[in-house]
Protein backbone atom coordinates (compact mmCIF):
# COMPACT_ATOMS: atom_id res chain seq x y z
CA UNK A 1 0.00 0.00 0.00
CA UNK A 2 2.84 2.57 0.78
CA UNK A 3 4.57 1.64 -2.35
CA UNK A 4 1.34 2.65 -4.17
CA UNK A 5 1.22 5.97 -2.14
CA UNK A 6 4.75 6.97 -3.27
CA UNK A 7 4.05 5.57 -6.82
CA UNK A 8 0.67 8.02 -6.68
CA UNK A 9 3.17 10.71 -5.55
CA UNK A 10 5.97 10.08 -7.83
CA UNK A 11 3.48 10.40 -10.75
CA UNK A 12 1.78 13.48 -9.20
CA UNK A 13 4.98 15.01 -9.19
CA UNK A 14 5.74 14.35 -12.59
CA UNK A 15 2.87 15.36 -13.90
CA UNK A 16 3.01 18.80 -11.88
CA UNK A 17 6.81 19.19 -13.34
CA UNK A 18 5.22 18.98 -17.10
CA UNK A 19 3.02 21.27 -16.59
CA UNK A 20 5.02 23.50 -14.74
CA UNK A 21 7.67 23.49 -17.34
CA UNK A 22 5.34 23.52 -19.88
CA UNK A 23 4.50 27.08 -18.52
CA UNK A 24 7.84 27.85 -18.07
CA UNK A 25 8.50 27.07 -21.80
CA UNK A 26 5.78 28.97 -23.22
CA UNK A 27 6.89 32.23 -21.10
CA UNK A 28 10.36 31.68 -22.42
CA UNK A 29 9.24 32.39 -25.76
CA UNK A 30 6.79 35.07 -25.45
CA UNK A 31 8.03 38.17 -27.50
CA UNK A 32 8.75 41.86 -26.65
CA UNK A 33 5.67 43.53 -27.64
CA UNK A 34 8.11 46.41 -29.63
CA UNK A 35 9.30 43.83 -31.70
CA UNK A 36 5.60 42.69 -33.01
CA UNK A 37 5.15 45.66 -35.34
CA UNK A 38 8.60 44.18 -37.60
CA UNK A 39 6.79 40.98 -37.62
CA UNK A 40 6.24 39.41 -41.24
CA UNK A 41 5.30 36.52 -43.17
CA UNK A 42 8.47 35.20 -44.65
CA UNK A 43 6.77 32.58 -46.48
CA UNK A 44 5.19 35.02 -48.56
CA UNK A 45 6.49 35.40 -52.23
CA UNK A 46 8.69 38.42 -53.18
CA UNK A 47 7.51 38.32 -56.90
CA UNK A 48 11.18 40.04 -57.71
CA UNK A 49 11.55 41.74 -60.74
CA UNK A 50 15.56 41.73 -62.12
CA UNK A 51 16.25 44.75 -64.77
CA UNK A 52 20.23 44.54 -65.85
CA UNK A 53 20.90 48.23 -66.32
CA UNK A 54 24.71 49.87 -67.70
CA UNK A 55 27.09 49.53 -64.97
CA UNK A 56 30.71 49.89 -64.34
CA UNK A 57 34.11 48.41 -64.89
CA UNK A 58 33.98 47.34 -61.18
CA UNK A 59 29.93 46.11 -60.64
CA UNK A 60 26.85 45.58 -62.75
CA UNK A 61 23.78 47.20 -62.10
CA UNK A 62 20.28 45.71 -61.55
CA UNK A 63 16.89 47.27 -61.29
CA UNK A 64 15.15 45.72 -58.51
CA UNK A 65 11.34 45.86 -57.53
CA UNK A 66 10.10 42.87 -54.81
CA UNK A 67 7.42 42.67 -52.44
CA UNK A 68 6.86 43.39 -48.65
CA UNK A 69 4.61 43.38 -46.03
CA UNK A 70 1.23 45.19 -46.82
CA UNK A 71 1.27 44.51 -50.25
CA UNK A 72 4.25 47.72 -50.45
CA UNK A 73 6.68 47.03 -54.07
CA UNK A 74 9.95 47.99 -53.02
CA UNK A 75 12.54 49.31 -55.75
CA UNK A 76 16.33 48.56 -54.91
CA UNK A 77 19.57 49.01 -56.55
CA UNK A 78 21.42 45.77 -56.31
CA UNK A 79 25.66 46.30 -57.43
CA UNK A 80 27.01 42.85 -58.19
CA UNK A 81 30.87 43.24 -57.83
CA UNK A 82 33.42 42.08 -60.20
CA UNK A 83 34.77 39.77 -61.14
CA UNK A 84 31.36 37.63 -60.91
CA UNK A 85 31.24 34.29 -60.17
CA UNK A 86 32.38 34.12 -57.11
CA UNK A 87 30.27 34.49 -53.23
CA UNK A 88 30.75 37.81 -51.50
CA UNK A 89 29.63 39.85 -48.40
CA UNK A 90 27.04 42.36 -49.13
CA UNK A 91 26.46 45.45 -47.71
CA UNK A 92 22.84 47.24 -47.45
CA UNK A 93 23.46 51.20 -47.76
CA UNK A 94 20.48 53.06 -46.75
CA UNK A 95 20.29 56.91 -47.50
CA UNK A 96 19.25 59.97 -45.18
CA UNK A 97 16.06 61.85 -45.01
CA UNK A 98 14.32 63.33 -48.32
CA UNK A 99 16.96 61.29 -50.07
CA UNK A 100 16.66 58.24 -52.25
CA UNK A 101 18.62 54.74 -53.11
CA UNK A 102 21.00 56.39 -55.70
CA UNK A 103 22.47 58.53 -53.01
CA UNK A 104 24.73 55.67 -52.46
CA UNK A 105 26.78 56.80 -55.34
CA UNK A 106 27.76 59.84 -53.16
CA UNK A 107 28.56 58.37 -49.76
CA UNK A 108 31.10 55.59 -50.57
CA UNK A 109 29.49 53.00 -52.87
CA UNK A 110 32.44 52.91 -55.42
CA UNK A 111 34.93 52.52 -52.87
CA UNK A 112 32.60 49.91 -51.30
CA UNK A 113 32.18 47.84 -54.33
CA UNK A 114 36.17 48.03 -55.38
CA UNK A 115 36.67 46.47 -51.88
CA UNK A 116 35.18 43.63 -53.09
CA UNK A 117 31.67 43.58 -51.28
CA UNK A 118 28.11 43.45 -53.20
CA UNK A 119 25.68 46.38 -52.73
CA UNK A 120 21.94 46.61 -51.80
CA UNK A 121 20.10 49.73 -51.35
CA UNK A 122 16.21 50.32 -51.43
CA UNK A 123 14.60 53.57 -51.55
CA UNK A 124 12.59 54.32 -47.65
CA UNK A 125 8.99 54.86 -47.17
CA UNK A 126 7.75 58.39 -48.93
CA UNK A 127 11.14 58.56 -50.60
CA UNK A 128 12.96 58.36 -54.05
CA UNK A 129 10.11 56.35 -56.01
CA UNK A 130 8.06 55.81 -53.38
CA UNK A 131 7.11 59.47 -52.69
CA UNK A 132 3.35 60.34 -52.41
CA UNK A 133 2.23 63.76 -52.36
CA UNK A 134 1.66 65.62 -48.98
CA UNK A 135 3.16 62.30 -47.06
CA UNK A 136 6.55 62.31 -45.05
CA UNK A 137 8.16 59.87 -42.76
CA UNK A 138 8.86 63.06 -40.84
CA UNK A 139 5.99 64.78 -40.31
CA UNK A 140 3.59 66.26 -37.22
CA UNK A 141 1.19 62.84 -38.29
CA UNK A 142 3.34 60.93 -35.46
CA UNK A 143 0.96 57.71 -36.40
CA UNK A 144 1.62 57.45 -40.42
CA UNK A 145 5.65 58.39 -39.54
CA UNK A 146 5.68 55.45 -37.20
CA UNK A 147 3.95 53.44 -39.81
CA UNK A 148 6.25 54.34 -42.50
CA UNK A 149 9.53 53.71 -40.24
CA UNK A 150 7.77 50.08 -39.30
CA UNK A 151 7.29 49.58 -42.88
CA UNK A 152 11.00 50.75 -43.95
CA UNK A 153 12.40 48.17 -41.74
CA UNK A 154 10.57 45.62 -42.79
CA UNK A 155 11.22 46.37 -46.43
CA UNK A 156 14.89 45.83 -45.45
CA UNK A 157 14.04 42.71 -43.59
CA UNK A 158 12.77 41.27 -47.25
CA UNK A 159 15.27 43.13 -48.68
CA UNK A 160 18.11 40.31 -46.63
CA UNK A 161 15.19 37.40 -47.88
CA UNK A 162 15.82 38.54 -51.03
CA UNK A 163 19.89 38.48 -50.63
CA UNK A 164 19.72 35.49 -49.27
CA UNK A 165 18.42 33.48 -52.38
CA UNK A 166 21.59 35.25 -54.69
CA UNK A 167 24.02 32.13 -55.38
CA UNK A 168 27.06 35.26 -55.38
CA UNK A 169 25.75 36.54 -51.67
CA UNK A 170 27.25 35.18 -48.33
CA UNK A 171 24.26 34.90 -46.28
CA UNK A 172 26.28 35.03 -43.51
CA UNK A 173 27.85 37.88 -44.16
CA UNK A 174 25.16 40.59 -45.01
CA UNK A 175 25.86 44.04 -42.87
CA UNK A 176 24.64 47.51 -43.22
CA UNK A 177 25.55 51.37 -43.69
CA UNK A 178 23.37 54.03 -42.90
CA UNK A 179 23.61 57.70 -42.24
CA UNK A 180 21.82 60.26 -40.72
CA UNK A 181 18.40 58.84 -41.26
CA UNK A 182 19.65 55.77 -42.59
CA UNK A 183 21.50 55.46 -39.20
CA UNK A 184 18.62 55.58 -36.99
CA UNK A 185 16.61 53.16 -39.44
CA UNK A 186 19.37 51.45 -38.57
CA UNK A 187 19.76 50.98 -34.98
CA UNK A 188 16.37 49.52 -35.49
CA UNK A 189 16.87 47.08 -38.47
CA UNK A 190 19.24 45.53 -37.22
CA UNK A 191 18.26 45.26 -33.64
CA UNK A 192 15.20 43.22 -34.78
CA UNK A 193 16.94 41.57 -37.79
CA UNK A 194 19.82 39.08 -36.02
CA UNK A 195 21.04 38.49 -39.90
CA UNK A 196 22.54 42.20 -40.17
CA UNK A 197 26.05 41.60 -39.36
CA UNK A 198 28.75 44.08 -38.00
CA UNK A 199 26.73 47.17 -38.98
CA UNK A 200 27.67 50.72 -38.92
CA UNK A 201 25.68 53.35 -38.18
CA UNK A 202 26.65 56.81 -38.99
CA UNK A 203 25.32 60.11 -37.69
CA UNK A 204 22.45 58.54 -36.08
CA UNK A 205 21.03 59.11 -32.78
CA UNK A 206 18.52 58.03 -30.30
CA UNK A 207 15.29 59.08 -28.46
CA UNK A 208 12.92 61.36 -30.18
CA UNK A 209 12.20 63.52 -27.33
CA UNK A 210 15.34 65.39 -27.52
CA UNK A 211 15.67 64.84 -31.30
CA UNK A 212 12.58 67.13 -31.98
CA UNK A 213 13.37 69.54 -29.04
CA UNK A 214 16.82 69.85 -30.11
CA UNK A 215 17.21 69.38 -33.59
CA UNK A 216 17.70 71.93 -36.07
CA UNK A 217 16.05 69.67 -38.97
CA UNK A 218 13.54 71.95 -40.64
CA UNK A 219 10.29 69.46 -39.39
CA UNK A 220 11.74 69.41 -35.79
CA UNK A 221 11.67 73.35 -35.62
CA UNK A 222 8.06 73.05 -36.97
CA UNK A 223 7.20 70.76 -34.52
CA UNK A 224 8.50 72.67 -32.25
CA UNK A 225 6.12 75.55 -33.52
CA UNK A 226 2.56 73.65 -33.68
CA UNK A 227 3.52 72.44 -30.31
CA UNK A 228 4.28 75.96 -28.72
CA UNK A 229 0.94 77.27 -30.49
CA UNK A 230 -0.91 74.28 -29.09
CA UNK A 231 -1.56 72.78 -32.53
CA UNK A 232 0.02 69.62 -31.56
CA UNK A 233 0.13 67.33 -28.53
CA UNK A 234 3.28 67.67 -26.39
CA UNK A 235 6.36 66.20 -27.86
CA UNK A 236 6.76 64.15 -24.36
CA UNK A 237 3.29 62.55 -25.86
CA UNK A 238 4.36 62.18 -29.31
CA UNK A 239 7.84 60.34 -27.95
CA UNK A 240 5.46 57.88 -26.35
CA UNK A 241 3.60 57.22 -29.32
CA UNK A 242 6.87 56.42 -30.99
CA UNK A 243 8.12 53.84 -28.45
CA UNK A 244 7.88 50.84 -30.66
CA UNK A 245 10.38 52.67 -33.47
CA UNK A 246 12.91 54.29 -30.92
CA UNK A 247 15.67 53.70 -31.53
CA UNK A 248 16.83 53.42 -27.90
CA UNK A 249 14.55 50.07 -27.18
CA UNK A 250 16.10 48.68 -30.02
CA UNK A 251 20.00 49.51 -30.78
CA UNK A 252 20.87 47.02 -27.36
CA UNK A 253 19.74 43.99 -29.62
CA UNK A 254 22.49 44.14 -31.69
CA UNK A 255 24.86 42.32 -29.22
CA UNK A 256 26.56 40.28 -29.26
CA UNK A 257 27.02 41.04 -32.65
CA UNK A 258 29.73 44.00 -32.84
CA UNK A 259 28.23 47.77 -33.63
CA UNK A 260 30.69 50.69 -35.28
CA UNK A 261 28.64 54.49 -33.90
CA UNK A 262 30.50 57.42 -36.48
CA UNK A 263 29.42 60.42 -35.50
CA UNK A 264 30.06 64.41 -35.30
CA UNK A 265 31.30 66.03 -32.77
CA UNK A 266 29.17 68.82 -33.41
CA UNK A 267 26.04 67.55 -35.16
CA UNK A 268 22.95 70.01 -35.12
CA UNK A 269 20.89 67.94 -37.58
CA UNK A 270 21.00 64.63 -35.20
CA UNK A 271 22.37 66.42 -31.91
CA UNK A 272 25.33 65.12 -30.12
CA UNK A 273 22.93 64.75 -27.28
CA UNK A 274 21.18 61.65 -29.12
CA UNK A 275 24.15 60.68 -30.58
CA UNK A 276 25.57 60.06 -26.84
CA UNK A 277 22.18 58.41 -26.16
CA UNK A 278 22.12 55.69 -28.80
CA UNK A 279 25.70 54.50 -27.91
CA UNK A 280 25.13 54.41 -24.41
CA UNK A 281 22.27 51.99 -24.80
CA UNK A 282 24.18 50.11 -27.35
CA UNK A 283 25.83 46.82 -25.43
CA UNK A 284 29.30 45.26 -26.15
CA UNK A 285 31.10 44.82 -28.53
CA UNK A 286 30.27 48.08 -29.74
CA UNK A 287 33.24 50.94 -31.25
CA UNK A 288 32.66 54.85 -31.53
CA UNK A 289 34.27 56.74 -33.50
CA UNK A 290 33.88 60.94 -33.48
CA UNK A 291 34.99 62.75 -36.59
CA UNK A 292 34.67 66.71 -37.54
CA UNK A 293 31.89 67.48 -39.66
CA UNK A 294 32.66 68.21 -43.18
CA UNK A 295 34.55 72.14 -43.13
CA UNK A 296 31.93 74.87 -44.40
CA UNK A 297 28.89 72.69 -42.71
CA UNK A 298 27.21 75.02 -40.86
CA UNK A 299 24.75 72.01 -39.38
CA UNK A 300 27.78 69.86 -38.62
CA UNK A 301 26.16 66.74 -39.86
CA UNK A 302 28.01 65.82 -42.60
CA UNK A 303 30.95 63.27 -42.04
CA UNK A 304 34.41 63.26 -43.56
CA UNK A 305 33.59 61.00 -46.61
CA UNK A 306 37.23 59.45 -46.84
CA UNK A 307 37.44 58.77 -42.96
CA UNK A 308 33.82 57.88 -42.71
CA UNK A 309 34.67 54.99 -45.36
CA UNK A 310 37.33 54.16 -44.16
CA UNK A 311 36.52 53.34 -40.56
CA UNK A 312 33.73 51.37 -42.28
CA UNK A 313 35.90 49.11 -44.77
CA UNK A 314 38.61 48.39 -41.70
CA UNK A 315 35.74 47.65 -39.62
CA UNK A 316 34.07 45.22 -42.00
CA UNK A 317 37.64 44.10 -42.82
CA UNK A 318 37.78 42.64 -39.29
CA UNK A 319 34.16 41.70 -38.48
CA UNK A 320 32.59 40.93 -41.08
């Protein structure tokens, strides 16, 4: 009879520890809420459409347009290094605000591509040829911005689905450039996106609270207007809104992959402030480099092109 008893208890117990680390499993894997906006099907078809247009002695040139999440066609510039034939790291460049995808061409893409890495760059939400009239991704409509950031990162996170199917791309080697804009896009992307690999982010900052009541970016200052005139909510408001695209909730998922911050020492565009911000919530391994802004720049946002590219190419040289 007491050999029962114990056997009843013994499978009591066993039972209880199923279920109790059956609960204990299923918390385990419950996700940050920030992270569900980024969400996407990856099962779902990018329909891409390849257009082989003139390119260089060192890269051809393809027209790109695949599909994203909320049925969104996505036109990229993809720069296949030669010689062809062989696989390759590829870097994603992403441009700065009221740019567009060819600006790549202007901030290192040549020097890039002679290194010997691939090229991938997409044009953002509202930008390049995805601009619709009377809509920014900048803009005192705080709910379509944070929309159109959401929907920029997940473009790029189809854009490394895409990569990934190229026979000439190292999957395992995919990393990212951005400045200015294209920096804080960034220090989102690939905080949710554990393919991005060594990235650097370049003028970029954190926290949009002090980037709208400190920057001297022309739809910060108007912000700064309709909220002084009452037009607007506070800015402390609209920075709540924007919690699930700040920057600062996301930049400390990088590690423990390795994060390169270039920045200026005096940046007015994306203040030093937020610059200071975003590293600090950046973990280890992370490396910062300041540089002077470009001379004549009265916002001091512009980097040093050859040292900004530099620091880039050693960096990739050695993580990447």
């Amino acid at each position: 009879m007491r050999n029962r008893s114990y056997g009843i208890i013994a499978a009591a117990a066993i039972a209880f520890s199923v279920v109790l680390l059956g609960t204990v499993g299923k918390a385990a894997v419950v996700r940050d809420p920030l992270m569900k906006p980024f969400e996407y099907d990856k099962r779902a078809p990018l329909n891409a459409r390849w257009q082989e247009l003139p390119g260089s002695p060192f890269y051809n040139l393809y027209k790109i347009v695949y599909e994203s999440k909320n049925g969104e066609k996505v036109p990229a510039l993809y720069y296949e290094a030669k010689p062809v034939g062989r696989k390759r790291p590829c870097i994603i460049m992403q441009h700065g605000y009221s740019g567009n995808k060819t600006d790549v061409k202007s901030f290192g893409l040549l020097d890039i591509v002679r290194a010997g890495y691939n090229v991938f760059a997409i044009d953002a939400q509202y930008h390049g040829e995805r601009s619709v009239k009377g809509k920014d991704i900048f803009s005192a409509d705080i709910g379509s911005d944070a929309k159109a950031i959401v929907q920029t990162v997940v473009d790029l996170r189809r854009g490394v689905d895409l990569l990934e199917t190229r026979k000439e791309v190292d999957p395992k080697r995919i990393s990212y450039i951005g400045v200015s804009m294209g920096g804080i896009l960034g220090s989102i992307f690939a905080g949710v996106d554990q393919r991005v690999k060594a990235p650097v982010l370049v003028v970029g900052g954190g926290d949009w609270k002090t980037l709208v009541n400190e920057s001297e970016i022309g739809p910060a200052r108007y912000l700064r207007f309709l909220e002084k005139n009452g037009q607007i909510e506070s800015v402390d408001k609209l920075a709540e809104r924007m919690k699930y695209v700040e920057p600062l909730n996301h930049v400390w998922r990088i590690s423990p992959r390795p994060v390169l911050f270039i920045n200026n020492t005096t940046d007015k565009i994306v203040p030093v402030s937020t610059n200071k911000l975003l590293q600090a919530k950046a973990r280890e391994p992370k490396k910062i480099v300041w540089l002077n802004g470009v001379p004549g720049d009265p916002t001091g946002h512009i980097p040093p092109l050859d040292k900004m590219i530099s620091e880039a190419l050693n960096w990739w040289k050695e993580k990447l």
